[in-house]
Protein backbone atom coordinates (compact mmCIF):
# COMPACT_ATOMS: atom_id res chain seq x y z
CA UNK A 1 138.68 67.31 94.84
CA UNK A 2 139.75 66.96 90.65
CA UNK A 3 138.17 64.29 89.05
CA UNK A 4 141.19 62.60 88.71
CA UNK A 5 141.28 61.34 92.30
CA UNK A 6 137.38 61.04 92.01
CA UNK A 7 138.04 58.52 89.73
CA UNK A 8 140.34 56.81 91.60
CA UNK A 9 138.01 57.58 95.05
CA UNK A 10 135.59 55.94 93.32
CA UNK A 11 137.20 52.62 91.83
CA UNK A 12 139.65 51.87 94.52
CA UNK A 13 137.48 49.73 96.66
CA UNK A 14 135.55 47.83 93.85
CA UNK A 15 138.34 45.94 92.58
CA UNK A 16 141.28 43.58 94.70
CA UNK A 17 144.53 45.30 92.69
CA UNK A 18 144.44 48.54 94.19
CA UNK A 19 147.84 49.67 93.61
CA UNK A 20 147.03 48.73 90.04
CA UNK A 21 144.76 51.74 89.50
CA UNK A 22 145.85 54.14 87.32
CA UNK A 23 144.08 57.45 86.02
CA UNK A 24 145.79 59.22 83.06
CA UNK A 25 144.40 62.75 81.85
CA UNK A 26 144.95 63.83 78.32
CA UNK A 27 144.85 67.18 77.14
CA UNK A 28 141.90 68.76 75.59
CA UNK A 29 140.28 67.29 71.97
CA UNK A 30 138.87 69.04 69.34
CA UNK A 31 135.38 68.75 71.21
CA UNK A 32 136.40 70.50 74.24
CA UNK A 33 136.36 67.15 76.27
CA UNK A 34 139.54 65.92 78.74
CA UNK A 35 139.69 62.16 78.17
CA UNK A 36 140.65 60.37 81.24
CA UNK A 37 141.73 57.07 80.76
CA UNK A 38 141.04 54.20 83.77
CA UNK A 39 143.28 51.09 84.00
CA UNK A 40 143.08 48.15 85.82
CA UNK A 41 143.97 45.11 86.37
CA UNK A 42 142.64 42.56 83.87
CA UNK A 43 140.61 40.56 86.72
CA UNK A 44 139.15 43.41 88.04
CA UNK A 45 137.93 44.94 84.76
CA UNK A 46 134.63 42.81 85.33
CA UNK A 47 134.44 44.74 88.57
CA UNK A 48 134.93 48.20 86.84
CA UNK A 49 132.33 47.68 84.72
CA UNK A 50 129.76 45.72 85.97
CA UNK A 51 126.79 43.54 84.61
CA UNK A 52 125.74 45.68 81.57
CA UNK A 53 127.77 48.44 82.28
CA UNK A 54 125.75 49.47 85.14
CA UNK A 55 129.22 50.52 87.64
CA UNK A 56 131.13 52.41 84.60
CA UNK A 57 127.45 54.42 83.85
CA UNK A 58 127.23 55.24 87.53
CA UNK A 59 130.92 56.10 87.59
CA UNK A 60 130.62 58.53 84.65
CA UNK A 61 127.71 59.76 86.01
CA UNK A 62 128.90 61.40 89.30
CA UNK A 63 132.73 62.67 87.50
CA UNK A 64 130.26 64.33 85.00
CA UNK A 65 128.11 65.90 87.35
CA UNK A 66 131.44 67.29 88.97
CA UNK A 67 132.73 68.09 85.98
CA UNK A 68 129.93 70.03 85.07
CA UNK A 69 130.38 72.05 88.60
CA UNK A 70 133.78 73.30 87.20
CA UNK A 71 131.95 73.77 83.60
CA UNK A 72 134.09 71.09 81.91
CA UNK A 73 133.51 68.06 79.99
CA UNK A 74 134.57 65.01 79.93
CA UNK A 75 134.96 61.52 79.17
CA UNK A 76 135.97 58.56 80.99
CA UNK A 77 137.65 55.08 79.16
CA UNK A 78 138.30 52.27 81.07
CA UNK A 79 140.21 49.55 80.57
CA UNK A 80 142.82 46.87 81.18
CA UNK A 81 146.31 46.12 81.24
């Protein structure tokens, strides 16, 4: 499985716009991390995110642990439409 549909594996059933989901990669940066960028729906960003950013830590934290499998890094930006 690629992190990309990790991502989406992962956020699909915590918010109520699922066909709103989208998960862009973007090419290496200077660091040596692939950015993936999470969108959502505005009402579901609350979701996404959770109180104190306690979802989006425990998101990041198993896509990095995979990422780390393949010996990449990464990071992970989430946002809204």
């Amino acid at each position: 499985m690629n992190i990309e549909s990790l991502i989406k594996t992962l956020i699909e059933p915590l918010v109520d716009f699922k066909e709103e989901v989208v998960v862009k990669q973007f090419t290496e940066d200077a660091f040596g991390y692939v950015v993936y960028e999470v969108i959502v729906n505005k009402d579901d960003i609350g979701r996404v995110i959770g109180k104190r950013g306690r979802i989006a830590k425990a998101i990041r934290t198993i896509c990095y642990a995979a990422a780390m499998k393949n010996k990449k890094k990464i990071r992970i930006n989430i946002d809204h439409f």
